[in-house]
PDB file of N, CA and C in Angstrom:
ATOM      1  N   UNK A   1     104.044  95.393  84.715  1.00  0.00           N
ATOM      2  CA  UNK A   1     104.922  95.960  85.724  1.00  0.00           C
ATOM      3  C   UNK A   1     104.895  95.065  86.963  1.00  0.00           C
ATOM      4  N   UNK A   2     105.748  94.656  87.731  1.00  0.00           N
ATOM      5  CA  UNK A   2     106.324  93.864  88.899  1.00  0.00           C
ATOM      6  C   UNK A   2     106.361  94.496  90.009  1.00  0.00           C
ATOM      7  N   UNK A   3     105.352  95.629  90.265  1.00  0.00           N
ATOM      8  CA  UNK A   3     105.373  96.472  91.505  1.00  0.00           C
ATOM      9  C   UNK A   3     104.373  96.160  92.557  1.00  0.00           C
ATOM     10  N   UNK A   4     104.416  95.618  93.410  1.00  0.00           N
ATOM     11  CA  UNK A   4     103.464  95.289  94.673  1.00  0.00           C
ATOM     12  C   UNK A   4     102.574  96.421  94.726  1.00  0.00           C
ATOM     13  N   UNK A   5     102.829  98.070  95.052  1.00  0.00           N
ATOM     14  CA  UNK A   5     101.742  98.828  95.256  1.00  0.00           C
ATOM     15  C   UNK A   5     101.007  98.784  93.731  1.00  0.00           C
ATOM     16  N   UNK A   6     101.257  98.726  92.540  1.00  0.00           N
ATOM     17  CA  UNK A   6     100.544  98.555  91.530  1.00  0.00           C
ATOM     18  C   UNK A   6      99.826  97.529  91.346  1.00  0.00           C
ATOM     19  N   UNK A   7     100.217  96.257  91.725  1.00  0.00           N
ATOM     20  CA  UNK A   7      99.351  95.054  91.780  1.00  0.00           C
ATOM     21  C   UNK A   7      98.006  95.309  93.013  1.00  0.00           C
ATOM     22  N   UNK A   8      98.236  96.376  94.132  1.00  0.00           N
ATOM     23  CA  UNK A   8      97.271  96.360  94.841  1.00  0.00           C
ATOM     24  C   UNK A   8      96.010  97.213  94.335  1.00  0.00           C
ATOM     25  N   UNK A   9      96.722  98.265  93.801  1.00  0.00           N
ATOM     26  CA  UNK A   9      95.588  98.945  93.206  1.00  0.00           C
ATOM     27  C   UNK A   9      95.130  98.211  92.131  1.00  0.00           C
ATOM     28  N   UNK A  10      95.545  97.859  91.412  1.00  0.00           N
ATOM     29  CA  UNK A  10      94.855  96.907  90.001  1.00  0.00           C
ATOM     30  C   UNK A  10      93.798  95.446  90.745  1.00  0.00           C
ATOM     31  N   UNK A  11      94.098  95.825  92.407  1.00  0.00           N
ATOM     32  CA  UNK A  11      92.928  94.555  92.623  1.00  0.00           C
ATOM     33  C   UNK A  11      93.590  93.213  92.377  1.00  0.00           C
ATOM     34  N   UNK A  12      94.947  92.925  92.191  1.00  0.00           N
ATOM     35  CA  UNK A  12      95.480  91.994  91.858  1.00  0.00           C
ATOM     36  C   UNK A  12      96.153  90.996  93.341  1.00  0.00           C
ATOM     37  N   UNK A  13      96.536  92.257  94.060  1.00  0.00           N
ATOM     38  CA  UNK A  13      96.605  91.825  95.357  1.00  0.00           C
ATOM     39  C   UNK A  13      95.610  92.440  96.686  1.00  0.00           C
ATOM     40  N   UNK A  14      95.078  91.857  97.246  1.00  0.00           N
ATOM     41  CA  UNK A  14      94.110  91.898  98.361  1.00  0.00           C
ATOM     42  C   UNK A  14      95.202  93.107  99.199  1.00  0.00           C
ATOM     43  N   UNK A  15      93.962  94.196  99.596  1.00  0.00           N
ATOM     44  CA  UNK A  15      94.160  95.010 101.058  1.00  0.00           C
ATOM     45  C   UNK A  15      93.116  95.450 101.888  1.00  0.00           C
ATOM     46  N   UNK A  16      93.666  96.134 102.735  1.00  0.00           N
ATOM     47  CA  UNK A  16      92.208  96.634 103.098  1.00  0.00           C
ATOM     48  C   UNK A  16      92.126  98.173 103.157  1.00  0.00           C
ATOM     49  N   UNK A  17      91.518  98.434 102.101  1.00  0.00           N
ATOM     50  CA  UNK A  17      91.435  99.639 101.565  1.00  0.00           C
ATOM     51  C   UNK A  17      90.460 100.788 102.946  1.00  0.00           C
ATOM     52  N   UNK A  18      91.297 102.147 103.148  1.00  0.00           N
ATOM     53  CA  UNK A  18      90.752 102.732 103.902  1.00  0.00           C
ATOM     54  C   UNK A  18      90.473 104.103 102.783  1.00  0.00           C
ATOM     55  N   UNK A  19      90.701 104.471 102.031  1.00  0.00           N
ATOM     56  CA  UNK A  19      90.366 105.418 101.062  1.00  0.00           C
ATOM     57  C   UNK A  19      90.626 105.240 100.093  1.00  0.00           C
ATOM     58  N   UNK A  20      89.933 106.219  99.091  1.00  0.00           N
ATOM     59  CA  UNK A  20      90.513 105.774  97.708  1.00  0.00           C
ATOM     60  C   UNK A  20      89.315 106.986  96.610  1.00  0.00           C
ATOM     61  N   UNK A  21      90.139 107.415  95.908  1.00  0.00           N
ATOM     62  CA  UNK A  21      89.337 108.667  94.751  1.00  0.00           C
ATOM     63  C   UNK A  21      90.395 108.135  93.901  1.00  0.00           C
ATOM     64  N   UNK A  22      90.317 109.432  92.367  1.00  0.00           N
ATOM     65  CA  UNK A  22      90.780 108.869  91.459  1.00  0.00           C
ATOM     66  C   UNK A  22      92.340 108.677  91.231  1.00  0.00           C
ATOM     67  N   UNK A  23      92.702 109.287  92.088  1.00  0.00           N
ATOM     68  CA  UNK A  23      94.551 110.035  91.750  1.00  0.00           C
ATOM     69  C   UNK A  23      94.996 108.446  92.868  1.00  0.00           C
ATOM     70  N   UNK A  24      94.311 108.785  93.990  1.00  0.00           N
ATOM     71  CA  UNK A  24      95.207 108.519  95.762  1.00  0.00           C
ATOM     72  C   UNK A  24      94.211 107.271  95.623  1.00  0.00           C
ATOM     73  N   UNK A  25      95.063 105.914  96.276  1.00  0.00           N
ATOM     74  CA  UNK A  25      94.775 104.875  96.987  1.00  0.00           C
ATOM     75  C   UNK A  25      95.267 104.472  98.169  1.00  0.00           C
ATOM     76  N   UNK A  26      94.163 104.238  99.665  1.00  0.00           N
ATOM     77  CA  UNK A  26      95.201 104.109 100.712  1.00  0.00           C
ATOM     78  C   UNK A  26      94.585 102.825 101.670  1.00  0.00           C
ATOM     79  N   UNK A  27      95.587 102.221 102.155  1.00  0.00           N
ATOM     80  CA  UNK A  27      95.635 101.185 102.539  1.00  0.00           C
ATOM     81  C   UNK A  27      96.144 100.291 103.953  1.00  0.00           C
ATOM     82  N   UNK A  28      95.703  99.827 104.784  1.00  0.00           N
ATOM     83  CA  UNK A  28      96.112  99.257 106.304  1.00  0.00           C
ATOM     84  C   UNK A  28      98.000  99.242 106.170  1.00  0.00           C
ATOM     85  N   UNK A  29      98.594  99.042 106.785  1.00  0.00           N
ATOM     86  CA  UNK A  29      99.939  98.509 106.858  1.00  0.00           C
ATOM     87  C   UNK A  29      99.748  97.276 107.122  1.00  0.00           C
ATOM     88  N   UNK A  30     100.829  96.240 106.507  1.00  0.00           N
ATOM     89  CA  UNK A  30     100.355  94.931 107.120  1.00  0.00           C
ATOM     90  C   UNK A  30     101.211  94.897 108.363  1.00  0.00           C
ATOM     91  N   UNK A  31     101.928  95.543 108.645  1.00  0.00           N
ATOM     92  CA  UNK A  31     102.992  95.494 109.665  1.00  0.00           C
ATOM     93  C   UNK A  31     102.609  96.636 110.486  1.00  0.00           C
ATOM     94  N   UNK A  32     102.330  97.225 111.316  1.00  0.00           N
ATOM     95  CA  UNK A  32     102.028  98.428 111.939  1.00  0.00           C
ATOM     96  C   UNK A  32     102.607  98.555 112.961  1.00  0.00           C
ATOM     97  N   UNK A  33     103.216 100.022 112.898  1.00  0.00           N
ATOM     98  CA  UNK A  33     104.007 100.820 113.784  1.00  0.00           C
ATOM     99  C   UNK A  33     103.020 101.584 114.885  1.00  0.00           C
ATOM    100  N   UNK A  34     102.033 101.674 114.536  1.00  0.00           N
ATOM    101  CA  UNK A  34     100.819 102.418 115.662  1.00  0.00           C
ATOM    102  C   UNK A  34      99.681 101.859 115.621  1.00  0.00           C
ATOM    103  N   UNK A  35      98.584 101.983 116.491  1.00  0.00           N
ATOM    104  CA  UNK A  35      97.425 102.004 116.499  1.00  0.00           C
ATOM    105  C   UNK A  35      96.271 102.317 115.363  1.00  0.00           C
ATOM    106  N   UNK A  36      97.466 103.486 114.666  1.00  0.00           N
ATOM    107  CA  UNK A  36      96.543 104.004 113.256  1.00  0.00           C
ATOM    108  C   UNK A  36      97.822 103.822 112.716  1.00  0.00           C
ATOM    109  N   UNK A  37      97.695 103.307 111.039  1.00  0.00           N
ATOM    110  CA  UNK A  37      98.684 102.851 110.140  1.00  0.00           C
ATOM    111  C   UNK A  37      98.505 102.859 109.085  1.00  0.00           C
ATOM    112  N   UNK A  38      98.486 103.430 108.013  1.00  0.00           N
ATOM    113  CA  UNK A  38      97.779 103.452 106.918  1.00  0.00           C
ATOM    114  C   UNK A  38      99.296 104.048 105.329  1.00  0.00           C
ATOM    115  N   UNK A  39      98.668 103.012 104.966  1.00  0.00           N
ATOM    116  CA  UNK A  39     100.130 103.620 103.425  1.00  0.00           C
ATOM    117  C   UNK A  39      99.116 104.460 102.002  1.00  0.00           C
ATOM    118  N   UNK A  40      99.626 105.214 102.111  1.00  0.00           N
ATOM    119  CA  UNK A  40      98.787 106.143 100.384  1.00  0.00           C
ATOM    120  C   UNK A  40      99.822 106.035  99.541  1.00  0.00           C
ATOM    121  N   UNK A  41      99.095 106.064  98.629  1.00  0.00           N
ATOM    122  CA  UNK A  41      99.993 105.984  97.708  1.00  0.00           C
ATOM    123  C   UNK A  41      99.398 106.621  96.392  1.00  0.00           C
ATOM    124  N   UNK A  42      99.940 107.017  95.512  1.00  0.00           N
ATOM    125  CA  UNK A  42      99.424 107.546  94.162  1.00  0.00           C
ATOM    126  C   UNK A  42      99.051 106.496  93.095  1.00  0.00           C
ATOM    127  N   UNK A  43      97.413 106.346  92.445  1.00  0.00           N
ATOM    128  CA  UNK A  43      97.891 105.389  91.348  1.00  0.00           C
ATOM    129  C   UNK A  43      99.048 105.470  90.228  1.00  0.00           C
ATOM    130  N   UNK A  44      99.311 106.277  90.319  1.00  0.00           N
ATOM    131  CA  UNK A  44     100.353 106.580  88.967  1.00  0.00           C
ATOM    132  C   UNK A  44     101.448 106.108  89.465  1.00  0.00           C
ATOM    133  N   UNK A  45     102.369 104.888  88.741  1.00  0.00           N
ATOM    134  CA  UNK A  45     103.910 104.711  89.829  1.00  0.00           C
ATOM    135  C   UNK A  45     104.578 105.869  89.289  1.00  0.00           C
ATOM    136  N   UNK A  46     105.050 105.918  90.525  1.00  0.00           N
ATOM    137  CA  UNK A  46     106.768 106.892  90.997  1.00  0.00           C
ATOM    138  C   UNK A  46     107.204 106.520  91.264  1.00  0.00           C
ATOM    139  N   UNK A  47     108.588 106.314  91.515  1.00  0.00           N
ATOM    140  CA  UNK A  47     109.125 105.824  91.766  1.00  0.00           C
ATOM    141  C   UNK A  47     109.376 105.525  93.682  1.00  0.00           C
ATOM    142  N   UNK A  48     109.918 106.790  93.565  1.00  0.00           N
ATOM    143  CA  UNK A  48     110.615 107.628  94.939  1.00  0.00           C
ATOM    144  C   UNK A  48     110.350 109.224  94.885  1.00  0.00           C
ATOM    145  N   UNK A  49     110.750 109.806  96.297  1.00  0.00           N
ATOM    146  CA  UNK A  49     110.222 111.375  95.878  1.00  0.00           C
ATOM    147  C   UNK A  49     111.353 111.608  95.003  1.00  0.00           C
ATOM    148  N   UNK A  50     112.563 110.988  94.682  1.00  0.00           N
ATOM    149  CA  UNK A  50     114.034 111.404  93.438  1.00  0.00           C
ATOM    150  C   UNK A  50     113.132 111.538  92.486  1.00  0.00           C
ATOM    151  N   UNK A  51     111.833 110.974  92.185  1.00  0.00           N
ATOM    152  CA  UNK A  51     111.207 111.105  90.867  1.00  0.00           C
ATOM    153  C   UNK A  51     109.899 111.985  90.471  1.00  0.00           C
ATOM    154  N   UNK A  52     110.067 112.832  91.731  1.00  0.00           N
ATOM    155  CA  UNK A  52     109.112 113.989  91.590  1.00  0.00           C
ATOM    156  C   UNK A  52     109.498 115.340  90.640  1.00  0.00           C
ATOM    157  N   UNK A  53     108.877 115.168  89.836  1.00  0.00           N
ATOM    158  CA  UNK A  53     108.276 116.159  88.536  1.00  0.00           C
ATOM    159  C   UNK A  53     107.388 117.417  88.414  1.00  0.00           C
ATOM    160  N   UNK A  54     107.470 118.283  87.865  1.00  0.00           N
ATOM    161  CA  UNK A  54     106.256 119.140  87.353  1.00  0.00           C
ATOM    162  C   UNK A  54     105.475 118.257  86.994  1.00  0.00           C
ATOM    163  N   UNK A  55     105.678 117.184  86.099  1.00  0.00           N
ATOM    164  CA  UNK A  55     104.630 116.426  85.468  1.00  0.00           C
ATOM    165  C   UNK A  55     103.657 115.865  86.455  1.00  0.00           C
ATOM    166  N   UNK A  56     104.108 115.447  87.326  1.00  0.00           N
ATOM    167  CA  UNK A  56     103.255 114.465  88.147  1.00  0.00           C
ATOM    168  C   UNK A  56     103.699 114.749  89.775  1.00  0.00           C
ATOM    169  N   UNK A  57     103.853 116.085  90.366  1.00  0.00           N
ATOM    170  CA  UNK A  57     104.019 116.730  91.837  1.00  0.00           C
ATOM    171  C   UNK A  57     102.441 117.526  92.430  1.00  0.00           C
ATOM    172  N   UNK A  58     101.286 117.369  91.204  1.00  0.00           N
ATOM    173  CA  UNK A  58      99.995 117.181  91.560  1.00  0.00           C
ATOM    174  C   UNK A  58      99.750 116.087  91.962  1.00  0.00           C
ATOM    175  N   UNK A  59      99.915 115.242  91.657  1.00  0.00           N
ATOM    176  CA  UNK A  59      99.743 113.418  92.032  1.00  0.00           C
ATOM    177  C   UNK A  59     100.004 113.659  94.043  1.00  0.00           C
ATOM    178  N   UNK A  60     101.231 114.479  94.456  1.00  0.00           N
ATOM    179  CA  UNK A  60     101.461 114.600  95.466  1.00  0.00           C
ATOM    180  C   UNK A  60     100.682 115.701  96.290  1.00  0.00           C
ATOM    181  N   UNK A  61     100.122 116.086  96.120  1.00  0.00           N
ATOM    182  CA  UNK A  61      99.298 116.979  96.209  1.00  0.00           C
ATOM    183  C   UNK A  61      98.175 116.287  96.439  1.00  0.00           C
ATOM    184  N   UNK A  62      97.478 115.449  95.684  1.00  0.00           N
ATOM    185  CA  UNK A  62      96.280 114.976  95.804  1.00  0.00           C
ATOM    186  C   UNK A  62      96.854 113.784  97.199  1.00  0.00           C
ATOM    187  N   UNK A  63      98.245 113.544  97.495  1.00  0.00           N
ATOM    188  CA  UNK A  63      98.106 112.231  98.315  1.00  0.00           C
ATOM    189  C   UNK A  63      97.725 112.909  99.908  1.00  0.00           C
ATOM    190  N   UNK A  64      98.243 114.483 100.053  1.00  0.00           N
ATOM    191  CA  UNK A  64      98.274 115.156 101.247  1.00  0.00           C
ATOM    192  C   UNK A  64      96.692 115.561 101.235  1.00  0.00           C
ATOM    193  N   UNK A  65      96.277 115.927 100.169  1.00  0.00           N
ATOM    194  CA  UNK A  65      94.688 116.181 100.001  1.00  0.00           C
ATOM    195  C   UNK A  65      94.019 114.929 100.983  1.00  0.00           C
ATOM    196  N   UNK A  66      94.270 113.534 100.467  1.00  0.00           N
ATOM    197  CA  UNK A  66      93.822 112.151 101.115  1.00  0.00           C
ATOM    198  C   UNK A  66      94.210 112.291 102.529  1.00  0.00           C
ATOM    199  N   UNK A  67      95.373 112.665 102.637  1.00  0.00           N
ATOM    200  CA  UNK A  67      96.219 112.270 104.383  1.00  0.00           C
ATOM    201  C   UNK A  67      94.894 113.680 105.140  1.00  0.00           C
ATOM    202  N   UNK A  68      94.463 114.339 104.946  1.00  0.00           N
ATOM    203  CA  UNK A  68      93.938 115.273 105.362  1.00  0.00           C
ATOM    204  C   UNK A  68      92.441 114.812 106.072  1.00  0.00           C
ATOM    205  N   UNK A  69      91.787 114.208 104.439  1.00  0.00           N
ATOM    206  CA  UNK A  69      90.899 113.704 104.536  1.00  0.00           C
ATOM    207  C   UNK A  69      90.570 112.225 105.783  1.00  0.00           C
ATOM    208  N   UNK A  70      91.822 111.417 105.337  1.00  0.00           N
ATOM    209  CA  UNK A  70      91.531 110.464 106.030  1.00  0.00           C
ATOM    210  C   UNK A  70      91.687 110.952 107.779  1.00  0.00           C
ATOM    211  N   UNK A  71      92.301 112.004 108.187  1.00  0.00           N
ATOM    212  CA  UNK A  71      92.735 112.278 109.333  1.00  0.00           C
ATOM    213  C   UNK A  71      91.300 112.312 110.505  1.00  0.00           C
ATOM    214  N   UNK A  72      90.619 113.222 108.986  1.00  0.00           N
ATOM    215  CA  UNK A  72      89.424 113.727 109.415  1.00  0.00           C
ATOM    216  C   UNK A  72      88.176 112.815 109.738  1.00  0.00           C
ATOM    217  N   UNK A  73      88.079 111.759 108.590  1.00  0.00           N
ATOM    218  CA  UNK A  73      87.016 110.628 108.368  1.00  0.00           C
ATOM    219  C   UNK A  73      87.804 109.241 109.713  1.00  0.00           C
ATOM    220  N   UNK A  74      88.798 109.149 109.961  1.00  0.00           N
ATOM    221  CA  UNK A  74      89.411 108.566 111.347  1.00  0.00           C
ATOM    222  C   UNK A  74      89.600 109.125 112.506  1.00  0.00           C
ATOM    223  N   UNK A  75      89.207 110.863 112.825  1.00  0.00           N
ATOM    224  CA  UNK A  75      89.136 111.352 114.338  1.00  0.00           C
ATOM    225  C   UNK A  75      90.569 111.330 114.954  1.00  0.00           C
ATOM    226  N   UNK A  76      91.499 111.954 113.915  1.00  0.00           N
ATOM    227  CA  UNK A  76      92.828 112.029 114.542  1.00  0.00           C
ATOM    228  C   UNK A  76      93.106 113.227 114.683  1.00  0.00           C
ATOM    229  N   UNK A  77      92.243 114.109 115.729  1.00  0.00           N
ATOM    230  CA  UNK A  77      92.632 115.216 115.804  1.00  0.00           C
ATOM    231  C   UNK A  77      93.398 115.254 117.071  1.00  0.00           C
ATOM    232  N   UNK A  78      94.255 114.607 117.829  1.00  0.00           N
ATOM    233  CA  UNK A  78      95.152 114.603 118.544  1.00  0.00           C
ATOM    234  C   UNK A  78      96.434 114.880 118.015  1.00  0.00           C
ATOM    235  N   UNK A  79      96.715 114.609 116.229  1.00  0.00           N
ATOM    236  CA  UNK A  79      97.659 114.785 115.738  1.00  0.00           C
ATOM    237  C   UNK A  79      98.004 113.327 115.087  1.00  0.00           C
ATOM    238  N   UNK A  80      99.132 113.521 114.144  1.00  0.00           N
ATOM    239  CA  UNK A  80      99.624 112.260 113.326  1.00  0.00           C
ATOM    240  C   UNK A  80     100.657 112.311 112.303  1.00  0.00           C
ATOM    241  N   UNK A  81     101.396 111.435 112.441  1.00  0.00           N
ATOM    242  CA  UNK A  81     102.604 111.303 111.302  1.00  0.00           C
ATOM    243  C   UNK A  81     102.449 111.299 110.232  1.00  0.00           C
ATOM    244  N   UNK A  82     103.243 111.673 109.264  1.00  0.00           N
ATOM    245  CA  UNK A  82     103.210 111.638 107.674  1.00  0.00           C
ATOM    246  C   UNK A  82     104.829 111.026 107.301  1.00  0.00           C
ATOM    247  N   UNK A  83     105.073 109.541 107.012  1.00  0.00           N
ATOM    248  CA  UNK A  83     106.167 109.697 106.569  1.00  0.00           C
ATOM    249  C   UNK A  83     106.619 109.340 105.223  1.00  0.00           C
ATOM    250  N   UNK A  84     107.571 109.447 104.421  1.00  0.00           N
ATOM    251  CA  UNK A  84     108.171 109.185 103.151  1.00  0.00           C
ATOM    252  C   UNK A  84     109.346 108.988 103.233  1.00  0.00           C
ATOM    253  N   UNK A  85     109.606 107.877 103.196  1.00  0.00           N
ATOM    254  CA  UNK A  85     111.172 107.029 103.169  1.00  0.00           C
ATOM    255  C   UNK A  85     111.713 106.871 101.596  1.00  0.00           C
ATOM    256  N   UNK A  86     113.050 107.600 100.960  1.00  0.00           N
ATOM    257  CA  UNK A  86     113.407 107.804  99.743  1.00  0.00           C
ATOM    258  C   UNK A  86     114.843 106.630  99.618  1.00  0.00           C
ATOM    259  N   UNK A  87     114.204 105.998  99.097  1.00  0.00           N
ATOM    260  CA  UNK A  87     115.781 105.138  98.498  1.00  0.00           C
ATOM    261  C   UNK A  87     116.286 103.872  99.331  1.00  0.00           C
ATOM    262  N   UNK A  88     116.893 103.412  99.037  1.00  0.00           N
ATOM    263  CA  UNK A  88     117.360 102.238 100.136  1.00  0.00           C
ATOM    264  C   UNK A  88     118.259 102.737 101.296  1.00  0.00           C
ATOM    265  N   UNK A  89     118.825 104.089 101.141  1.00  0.00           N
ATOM    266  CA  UNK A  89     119.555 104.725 102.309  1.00  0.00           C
ATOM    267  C   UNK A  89     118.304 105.438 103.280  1.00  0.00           C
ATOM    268  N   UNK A  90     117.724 105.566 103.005  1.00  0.00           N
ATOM    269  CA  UNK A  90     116.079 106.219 103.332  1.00  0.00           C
ATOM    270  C   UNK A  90     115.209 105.075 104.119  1.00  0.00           C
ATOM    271  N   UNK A  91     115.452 104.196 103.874  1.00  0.00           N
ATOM    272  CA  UNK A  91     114.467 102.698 104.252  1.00  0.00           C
ATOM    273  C   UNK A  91     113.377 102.389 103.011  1.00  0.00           C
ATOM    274  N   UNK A  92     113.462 102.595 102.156  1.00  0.00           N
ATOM    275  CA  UNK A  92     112.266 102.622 100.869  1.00  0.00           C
ATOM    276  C   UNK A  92     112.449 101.385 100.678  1.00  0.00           C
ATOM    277  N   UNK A  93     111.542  99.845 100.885  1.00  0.00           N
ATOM    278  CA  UNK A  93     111.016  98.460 100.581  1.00  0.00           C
ATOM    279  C   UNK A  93     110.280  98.540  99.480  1.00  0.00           C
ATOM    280  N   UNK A  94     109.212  99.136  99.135  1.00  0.00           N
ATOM    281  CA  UNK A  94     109.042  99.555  97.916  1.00  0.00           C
ATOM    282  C   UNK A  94     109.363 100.250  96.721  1.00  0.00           C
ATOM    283  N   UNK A  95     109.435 100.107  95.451  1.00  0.00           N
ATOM    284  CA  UNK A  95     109.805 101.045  94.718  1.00  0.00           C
ATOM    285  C   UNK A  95     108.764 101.844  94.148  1.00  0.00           C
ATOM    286  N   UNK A  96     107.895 102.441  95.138  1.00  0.00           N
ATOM    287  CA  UNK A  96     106.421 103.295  94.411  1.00  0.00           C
ATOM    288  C   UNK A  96     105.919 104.078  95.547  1.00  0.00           C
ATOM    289  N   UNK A  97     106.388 105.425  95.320  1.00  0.00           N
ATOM    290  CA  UNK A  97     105.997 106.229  96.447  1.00  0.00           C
ATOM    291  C   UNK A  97     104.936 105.840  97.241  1.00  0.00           C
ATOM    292  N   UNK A  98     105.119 106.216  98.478  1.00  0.00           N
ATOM    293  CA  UNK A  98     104.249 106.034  99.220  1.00  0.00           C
ATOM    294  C   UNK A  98     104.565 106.689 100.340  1.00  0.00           C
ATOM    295  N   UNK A  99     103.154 106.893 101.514  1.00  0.00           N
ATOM    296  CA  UNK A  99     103.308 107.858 102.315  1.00  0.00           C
ATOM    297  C   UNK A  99     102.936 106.732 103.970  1.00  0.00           C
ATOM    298  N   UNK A 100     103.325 107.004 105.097  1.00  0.00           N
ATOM    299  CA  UNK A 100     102.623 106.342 106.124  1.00  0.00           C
ATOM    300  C   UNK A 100     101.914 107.171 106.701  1.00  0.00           C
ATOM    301  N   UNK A 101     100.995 107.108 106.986  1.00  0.00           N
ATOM    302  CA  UNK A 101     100.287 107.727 108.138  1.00  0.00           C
ATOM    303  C   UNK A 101      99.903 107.160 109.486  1.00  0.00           C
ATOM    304  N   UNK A 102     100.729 107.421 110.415  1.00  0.00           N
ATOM    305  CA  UNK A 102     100.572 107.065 111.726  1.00  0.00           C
ATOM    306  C   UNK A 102     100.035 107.919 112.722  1.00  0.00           C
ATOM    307  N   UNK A 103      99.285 107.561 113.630  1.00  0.00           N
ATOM    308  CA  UNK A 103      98.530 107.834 114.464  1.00  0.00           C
ATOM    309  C   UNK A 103      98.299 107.104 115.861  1.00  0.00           C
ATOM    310  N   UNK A 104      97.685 107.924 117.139  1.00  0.00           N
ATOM    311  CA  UNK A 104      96.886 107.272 118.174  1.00  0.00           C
ATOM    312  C   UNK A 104      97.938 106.845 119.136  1.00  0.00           C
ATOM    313  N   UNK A 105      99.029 107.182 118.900  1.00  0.00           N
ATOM    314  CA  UNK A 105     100.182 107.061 119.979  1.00  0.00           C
ATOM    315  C   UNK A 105     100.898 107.925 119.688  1.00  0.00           C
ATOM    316  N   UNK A 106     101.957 108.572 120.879  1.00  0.00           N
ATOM    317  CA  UNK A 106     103.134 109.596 120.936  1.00  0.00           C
ATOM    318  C   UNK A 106     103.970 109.187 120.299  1.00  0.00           C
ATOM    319  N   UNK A 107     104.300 109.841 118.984  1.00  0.00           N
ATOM    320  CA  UNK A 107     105.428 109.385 118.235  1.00  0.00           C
ATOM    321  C   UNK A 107     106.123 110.642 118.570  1.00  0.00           C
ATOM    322  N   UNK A 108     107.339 109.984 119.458  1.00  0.00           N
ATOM    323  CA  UNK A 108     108.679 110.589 119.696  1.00  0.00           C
ATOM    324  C   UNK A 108     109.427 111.233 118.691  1.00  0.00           C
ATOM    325  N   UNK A 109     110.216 112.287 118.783  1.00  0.00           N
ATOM    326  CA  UNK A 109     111.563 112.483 117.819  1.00  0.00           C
ATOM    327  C   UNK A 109     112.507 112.534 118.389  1.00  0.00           C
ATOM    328  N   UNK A 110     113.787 112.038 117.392  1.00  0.00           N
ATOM    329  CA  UNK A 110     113.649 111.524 116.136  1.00  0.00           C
ATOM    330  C   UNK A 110     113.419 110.229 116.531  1.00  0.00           C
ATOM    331  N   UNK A 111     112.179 109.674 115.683  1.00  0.00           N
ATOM    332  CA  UNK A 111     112.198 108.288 115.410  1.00  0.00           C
ATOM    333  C   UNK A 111     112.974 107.282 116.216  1.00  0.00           C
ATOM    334  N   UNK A 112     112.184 106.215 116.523  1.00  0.00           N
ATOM    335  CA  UNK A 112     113.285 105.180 116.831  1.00  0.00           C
ATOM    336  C   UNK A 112     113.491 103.770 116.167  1.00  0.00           C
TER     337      UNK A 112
END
């Protein structure tokens, strides 16, 4: 498979891993929008959330389980973003779900 978040988890491409159990892998942004920046992602590819299933909408489950965790093990109790960008009308650069988690600055709405 030709997927960047799959090559990272397979160890094929270098990150810098900030969590990780068996389902959820999560990882720095190389580009960062905040102070705290972090992408999760599910090992299992998905596509996009268009490809959320009964089969595999535990997979998503376990990634909010992680966003929880990591919130907690990083001291972001001031609060923090969760985002999921679907499709190329969405902003989706990847094709393998994934989540951002931003933090440690006032993120405005809506977005800018």
């Amino acid at each position: 498979m030709d997927c960047l978040f799959c090559k990272i988890v397979a160890g094929e491409i270098p990150s810098k891993k900030v969590y990780e159990n068996e389902w959820v892998y999560a990882f720095e942004d190389i580009a960062p929008q905040a102070p705290f920046h972090v992408i999760i992602i599910p090992k299992e590819h998905i596509v996009s959330a268009a490809e959320i299933s009964s089969k595999n909408s535990h997979l998503i489950a376990k990634v909010y389980e992680a966003v929880a965790q990591i919130a907690k093990e990083n001291g972001l109790e001031n609060g923090f973003r969760v985002v999921n960008n679907c499709g190329a009308d969405g902003g989706q650069t990847v094709g393998h779900i994934h989540f951002h988690l931003l933090a440690r600055r006032n993120l405005a709405w809506p977005p800018g």
